[in-house]
Protein backbone atom coordinates (compact mmCIF):
# COMPACT_ATOMS: atom_id res chain seq x y z
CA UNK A 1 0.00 0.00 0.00
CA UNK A 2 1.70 3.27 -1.01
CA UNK A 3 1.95 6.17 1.63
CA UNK A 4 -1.59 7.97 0.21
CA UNK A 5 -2.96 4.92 0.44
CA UNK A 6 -2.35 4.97 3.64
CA UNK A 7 -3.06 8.37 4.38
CA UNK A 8 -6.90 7.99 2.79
CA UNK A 9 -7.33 4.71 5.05
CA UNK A 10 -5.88 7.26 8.11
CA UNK A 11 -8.70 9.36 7.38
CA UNK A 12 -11.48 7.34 6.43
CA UNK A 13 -12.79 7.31 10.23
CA UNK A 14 -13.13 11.35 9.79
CA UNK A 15 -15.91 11.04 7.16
CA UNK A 16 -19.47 11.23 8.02
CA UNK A 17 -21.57 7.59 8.79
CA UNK A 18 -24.41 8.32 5.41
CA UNK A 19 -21.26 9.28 3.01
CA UNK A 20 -19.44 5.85 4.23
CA UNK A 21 -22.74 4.32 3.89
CA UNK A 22 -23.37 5.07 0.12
CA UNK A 23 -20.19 3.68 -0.90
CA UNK A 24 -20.19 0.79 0.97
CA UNK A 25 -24.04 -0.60 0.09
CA UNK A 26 -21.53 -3.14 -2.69
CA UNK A 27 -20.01 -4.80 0.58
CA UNK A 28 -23.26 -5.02 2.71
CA UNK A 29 -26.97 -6.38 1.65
CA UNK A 30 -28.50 -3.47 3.85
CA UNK A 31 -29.78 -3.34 7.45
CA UNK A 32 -32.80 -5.66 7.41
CA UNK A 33 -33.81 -9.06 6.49
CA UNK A 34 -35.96 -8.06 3.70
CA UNK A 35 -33.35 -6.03 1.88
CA UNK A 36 -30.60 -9.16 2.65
CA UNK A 37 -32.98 -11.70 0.85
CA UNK A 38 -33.18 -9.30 -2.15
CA UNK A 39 -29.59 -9.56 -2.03
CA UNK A 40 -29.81 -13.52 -2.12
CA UNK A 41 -32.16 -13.83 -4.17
CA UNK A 42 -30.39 -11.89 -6.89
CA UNK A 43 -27.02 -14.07 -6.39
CA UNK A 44 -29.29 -17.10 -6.65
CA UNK A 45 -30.42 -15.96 -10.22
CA UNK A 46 -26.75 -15.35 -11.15
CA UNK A 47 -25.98 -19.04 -10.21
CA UNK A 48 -24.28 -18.18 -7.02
CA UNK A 49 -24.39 -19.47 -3.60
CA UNK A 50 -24.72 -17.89 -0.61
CA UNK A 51 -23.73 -17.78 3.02
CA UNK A 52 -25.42 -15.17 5.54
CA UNK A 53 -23.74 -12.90 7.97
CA UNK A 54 -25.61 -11.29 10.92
CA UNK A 55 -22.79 -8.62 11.46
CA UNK A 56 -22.18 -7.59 15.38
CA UNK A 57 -19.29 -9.87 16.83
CA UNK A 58 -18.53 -9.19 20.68
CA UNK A 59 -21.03 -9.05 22.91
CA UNK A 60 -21.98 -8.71 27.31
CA UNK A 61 -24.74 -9.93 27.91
CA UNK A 62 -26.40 -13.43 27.67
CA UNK A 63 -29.37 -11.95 26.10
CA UNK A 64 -27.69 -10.24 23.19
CA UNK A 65 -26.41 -13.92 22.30
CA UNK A 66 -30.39 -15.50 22.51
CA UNK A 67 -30.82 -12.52 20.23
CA UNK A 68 -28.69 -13.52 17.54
CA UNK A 69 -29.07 -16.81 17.60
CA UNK A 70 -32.95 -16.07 17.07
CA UNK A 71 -32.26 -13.67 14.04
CA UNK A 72 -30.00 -16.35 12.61
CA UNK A 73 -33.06 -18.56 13.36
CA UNK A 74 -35.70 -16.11 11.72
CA UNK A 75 -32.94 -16.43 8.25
CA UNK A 76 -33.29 -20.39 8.25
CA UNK A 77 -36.96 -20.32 7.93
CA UNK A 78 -36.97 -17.62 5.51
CA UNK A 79 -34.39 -19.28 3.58
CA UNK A 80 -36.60 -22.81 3.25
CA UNK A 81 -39.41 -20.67 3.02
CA UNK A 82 -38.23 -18.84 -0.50
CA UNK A 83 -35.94 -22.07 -1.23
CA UNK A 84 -33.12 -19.77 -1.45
CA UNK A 85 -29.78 -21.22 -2.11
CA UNK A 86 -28.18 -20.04 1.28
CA UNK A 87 -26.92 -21.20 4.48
CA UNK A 88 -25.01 -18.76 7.55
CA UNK A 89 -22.57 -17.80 8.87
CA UNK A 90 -21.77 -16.93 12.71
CA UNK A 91 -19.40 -16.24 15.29
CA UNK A 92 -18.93 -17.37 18.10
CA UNK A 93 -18.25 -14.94 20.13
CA UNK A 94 -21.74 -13.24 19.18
CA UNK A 95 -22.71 -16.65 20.57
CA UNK A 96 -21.40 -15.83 24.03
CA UNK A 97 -17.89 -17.78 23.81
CA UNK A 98 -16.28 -15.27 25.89
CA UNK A 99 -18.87 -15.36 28.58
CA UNK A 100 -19.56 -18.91 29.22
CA UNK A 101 -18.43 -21.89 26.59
CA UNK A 102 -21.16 -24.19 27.92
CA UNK A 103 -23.93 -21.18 27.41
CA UNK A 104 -22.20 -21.14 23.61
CA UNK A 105 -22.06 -24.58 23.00
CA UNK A 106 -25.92 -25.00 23.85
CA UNK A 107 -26.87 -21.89 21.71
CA UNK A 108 -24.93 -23.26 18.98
CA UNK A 109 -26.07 -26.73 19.39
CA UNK A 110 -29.96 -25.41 19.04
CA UNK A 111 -29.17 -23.57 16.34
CA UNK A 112 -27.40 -26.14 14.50
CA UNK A 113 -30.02 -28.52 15.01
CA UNK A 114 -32.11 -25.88 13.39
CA UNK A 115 -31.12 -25.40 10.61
CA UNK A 116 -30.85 -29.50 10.09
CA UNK A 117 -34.55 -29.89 10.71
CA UNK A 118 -34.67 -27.24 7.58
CA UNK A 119 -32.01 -29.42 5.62
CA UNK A 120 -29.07 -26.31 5.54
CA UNK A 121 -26.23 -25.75 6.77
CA UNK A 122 -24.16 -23.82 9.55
CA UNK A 123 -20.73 -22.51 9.01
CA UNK A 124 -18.51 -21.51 12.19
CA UNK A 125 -16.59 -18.23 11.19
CA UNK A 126 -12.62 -18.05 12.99
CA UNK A 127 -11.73 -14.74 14.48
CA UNK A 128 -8.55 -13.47 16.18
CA UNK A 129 -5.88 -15.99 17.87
CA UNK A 130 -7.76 -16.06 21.40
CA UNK A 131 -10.56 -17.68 19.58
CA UNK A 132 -8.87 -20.09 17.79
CA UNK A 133 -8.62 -23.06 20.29
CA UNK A 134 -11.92 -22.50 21.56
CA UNK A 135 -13.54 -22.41 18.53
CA UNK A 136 -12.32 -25.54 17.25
CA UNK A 137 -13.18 -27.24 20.59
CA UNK A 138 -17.22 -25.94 20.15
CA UNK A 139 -16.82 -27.16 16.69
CA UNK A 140 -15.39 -30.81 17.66
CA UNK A 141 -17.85 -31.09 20.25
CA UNK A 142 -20.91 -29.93 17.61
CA UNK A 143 -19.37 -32.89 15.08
CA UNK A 144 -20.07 -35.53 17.28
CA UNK A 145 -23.89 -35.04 16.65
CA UNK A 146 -23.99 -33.08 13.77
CA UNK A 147 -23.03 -33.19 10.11
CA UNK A 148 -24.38 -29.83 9.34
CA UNK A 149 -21.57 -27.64 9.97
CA UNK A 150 -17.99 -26.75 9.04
CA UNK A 151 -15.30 -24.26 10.38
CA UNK A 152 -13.00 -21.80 8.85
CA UNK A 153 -9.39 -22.13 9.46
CA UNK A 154 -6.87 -18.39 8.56
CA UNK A 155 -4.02 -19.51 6.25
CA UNK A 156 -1.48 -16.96 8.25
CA UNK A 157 -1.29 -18.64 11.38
CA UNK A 158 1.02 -20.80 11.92
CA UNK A 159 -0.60 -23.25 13.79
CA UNK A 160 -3.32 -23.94 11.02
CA UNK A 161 -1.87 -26.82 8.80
CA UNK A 162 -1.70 -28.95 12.62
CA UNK A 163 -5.21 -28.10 13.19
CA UNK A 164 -6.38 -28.96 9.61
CA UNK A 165 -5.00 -32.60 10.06
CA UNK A 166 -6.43 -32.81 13.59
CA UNK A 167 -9.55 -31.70 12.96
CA UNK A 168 -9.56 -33.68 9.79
CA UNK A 169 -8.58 -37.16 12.05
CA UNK A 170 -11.26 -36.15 13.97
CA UNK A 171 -13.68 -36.82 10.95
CA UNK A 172 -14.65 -33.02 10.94
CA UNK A 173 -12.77 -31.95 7.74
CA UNK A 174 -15.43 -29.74 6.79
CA UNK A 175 -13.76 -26.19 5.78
CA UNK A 176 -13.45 -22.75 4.67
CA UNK A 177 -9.81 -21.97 4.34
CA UNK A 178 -9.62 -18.01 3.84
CA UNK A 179 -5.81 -15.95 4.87
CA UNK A 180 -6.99 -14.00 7.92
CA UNK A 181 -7.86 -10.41 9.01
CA UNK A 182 -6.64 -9.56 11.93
CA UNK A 183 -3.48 -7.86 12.94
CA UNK A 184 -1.43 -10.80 14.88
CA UNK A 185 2.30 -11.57 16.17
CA UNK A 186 4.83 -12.36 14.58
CA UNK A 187 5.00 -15.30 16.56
CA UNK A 188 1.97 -17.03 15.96
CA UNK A 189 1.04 -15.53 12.41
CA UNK A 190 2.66 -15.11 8.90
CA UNK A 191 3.73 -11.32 8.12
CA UNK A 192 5.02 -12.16 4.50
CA UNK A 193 2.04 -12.00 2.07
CA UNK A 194 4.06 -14.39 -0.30
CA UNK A 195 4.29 -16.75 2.45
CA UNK A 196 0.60 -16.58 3.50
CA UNK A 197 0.01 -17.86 -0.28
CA UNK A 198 2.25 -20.73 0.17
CA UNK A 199 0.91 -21.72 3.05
CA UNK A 200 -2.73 -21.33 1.89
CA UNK A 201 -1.86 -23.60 -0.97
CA UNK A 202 0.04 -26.05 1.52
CA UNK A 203 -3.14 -26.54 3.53
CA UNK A 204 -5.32 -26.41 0.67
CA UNK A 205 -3.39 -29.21 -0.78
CA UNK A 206 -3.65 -31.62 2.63
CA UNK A 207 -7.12 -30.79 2.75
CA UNK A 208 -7.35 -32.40 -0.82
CA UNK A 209 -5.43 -35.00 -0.50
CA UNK A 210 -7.22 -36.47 3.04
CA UNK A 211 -10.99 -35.86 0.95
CA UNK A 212 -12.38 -32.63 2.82
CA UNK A 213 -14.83 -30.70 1.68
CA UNK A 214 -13.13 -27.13 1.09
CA UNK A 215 -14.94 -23.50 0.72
CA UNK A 216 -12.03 -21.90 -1.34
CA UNK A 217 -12.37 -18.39 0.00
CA UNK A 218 -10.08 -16.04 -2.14
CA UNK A 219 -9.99 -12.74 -4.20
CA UNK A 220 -6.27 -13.30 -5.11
CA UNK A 221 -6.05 -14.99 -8.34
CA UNK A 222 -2.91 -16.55 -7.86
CA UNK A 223 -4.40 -18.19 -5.08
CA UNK A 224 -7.37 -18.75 -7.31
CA UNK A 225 -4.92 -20.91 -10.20
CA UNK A 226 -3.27 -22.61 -7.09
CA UNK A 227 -6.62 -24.18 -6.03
CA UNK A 228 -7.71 -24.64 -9.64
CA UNK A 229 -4.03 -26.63 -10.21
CA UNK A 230 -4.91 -29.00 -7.01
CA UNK A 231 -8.42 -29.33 -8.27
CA UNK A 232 -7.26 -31.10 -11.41
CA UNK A 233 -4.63 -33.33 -9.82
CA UNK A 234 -6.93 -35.09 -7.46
CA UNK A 235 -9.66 -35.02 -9.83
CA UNK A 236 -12.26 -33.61 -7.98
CA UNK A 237 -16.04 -33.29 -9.02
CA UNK A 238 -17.71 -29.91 -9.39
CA UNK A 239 -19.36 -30.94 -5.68
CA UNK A 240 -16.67 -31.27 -4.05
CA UNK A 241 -15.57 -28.30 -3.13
CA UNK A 242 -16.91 -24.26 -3.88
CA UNK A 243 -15.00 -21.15 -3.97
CA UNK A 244 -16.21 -18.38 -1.76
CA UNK A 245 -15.68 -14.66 -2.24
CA UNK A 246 -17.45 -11.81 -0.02
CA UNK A 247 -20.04 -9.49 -1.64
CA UNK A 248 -19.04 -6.64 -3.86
CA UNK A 249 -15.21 -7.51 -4.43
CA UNK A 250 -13.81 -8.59 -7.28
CA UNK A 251 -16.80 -9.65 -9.26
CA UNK A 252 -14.91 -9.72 -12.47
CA UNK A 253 -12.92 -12.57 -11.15
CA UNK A 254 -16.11 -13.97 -9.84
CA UNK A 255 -17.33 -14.10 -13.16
CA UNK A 256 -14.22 -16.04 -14.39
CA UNK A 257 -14.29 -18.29 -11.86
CA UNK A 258 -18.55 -19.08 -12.82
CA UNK A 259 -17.59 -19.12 -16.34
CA UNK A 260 -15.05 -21.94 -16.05
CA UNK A 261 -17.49 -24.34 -14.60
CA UNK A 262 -16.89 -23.95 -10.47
CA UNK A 263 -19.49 -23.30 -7.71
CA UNK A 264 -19.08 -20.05 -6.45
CA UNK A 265 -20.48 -18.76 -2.64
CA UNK A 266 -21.06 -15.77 -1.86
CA UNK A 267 -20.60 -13.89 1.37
CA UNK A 268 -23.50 -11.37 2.65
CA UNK A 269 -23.49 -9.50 5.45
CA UNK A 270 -26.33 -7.22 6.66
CA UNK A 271 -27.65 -5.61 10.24
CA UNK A 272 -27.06 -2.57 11.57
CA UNK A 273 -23.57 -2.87 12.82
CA UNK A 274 -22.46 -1.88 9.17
CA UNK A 275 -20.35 0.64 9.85
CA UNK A 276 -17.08 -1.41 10.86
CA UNK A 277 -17.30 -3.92 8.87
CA UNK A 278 -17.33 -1.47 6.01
CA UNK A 279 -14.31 0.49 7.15
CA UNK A 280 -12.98 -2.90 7.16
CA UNK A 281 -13.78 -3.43 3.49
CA UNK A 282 -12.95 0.11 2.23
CA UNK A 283 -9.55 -0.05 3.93
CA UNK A 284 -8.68 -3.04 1.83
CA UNK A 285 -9.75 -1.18 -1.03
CA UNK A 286 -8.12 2.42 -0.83
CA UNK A 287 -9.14 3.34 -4.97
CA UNK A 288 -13.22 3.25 -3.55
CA UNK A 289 -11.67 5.08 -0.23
CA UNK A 290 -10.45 7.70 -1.94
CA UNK A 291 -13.52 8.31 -3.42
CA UNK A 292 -15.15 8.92 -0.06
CA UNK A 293 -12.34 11.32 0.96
CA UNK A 294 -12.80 13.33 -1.95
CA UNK A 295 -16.56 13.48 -1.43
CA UNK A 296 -16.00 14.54 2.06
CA UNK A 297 -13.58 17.51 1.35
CA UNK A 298 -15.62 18.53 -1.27
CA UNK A 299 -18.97 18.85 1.18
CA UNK A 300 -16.33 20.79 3.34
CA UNK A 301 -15.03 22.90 0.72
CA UNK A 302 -19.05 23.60 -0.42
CA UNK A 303 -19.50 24.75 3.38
CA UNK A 304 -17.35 27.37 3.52
């Protein structure tokens, strides 16, 4: 990232909430259900996949985690209901993992068995290093009665191609393998983007080789060739695995991967905590920042 780069994601923070919000309705399918199905819906008629996001992560109270677990609840039956082509994603720590495991493990086990009564599918999202163990312990324990989730596992730590193989001994090799977000030591996370790549493609590879189901989830297309490589040399069938990309990025590449043949999933987030996820988004993308700047400096400069 050059040093304006920089600069523009510096002072993307400073710009008013509706400006950030125009720019970043690509990255999010709006604040309510309604406007998140419209989303789906219009994926579905593209020939993509989805997977839901309910976005609002941390949370302090046992009731806030009921509460999500009944929104993700409400999205189940809507999704049988329209026979969308969707399942969700959630976090466990919107779940209540850092209040009580047991309280998350219960709220995740009822929602899990949820969505199996309506035939779909829940997908455990990773978040930062503190998470990681626990995580894959909830997820262990859900595998032992349940078939109807997987878990994602972050290319840049270290410690991921040992948990893919445990996990996968377990029986649970159900995955998304994405590189990670968040800003982690040196010690226990890769710094070097070239070495993330090799590593993604190391762990993609063991995952092939020991039959697991994999979400690819990349927008770097040399990632993209790597996994399209290891796809032909073990052969797989167009069900065997999907590629994953989150809304509104790189949906030229999306197109190439649909047009040669591959399932592609989509990631949607909606709700009302928009507004850091999108920051987020817009910081990985400083050329749609900018724009935002400008517009900002411009309302200033229009003030005077």
């Amino acid at each position: 990232m050059s040093w304006f780069d920089k600069l523009v994601v510096m002072t993307l923070p400073l710009a008013p909430k509706p400006l950030v919000k125009r720019f970043a309705r690509r990255y999010v399918a709006g604040e309510t259900l309604e406007e998140m199905l419209g989303a789906v819906r219009r994926l579905n008629r593209e020939g993509m996949m989805a997977t839901i996001d309910v976005l609002g992560e941390f949370i302090s109270h046992k009731d806030e985690a009921l509460q999500a677990a009944q929104q993700y609840k409400t999205i189940l039956e809507a999704v049988a209901r329209e026979r969308l082509d969707a399942n969700i994603s959630v976090k466990l720590s919107q779940m209540g993992l850092l209040l009580d495991k047991d309280l998350c493990y219960d709220i995740m086990s009822d929602l899990v068995a949820t969505a199996a009564r309506l035939r779909n599918f829940v997908r455990i999202d990773m978040e930062d290093s503190p998470c990681t163990s626990d995580t894959i312990a909830i997820y262990l324990r859900l595998r032992k009665q349940y078939d109807n989730v997987g878990i994602v596992l972050q290319a840049y730590l270290r410690r991921t191609l040992g948990d893919a193989r445990d996990i996968m001994r377990a029986g649970a090799g159900h995955f998304r393998l994405c590189k990670g977000i968040y800003i982690e030591p040196r010690q226990i996370a890769f710094r070097d983007h070239k070495l993330i790549n090799k590593n993604y493609a190391l762990v993609l590879e063991e995952m092939f080789k020991n039959e697991a189901y994999v979400g690819i989830a990349t927008h770097n297309e040399e990632l993209v060739w790597d996994a399209m490589r290891l796809i032909d040399q073990y052969r797989l069938k167009r069900d065997e695995y999907e590629f994953q990309m989150l809304l509104g990025v790189d949906e030229e590449l999306r197109s190439i991967i649909l047009d040669g043949g591959h399932r592609l999933r989509v990631y949607v987030p909606f709700g009302k905590d928009w507004y850091a996820y999108s920051l987020r988004r817009l910081k990985e993308n400083p050329s749609i920042a900018r724009h935002i700047i400008k517009a900002f400096f411009r309302g200033l400069s229009s003030r005077r």
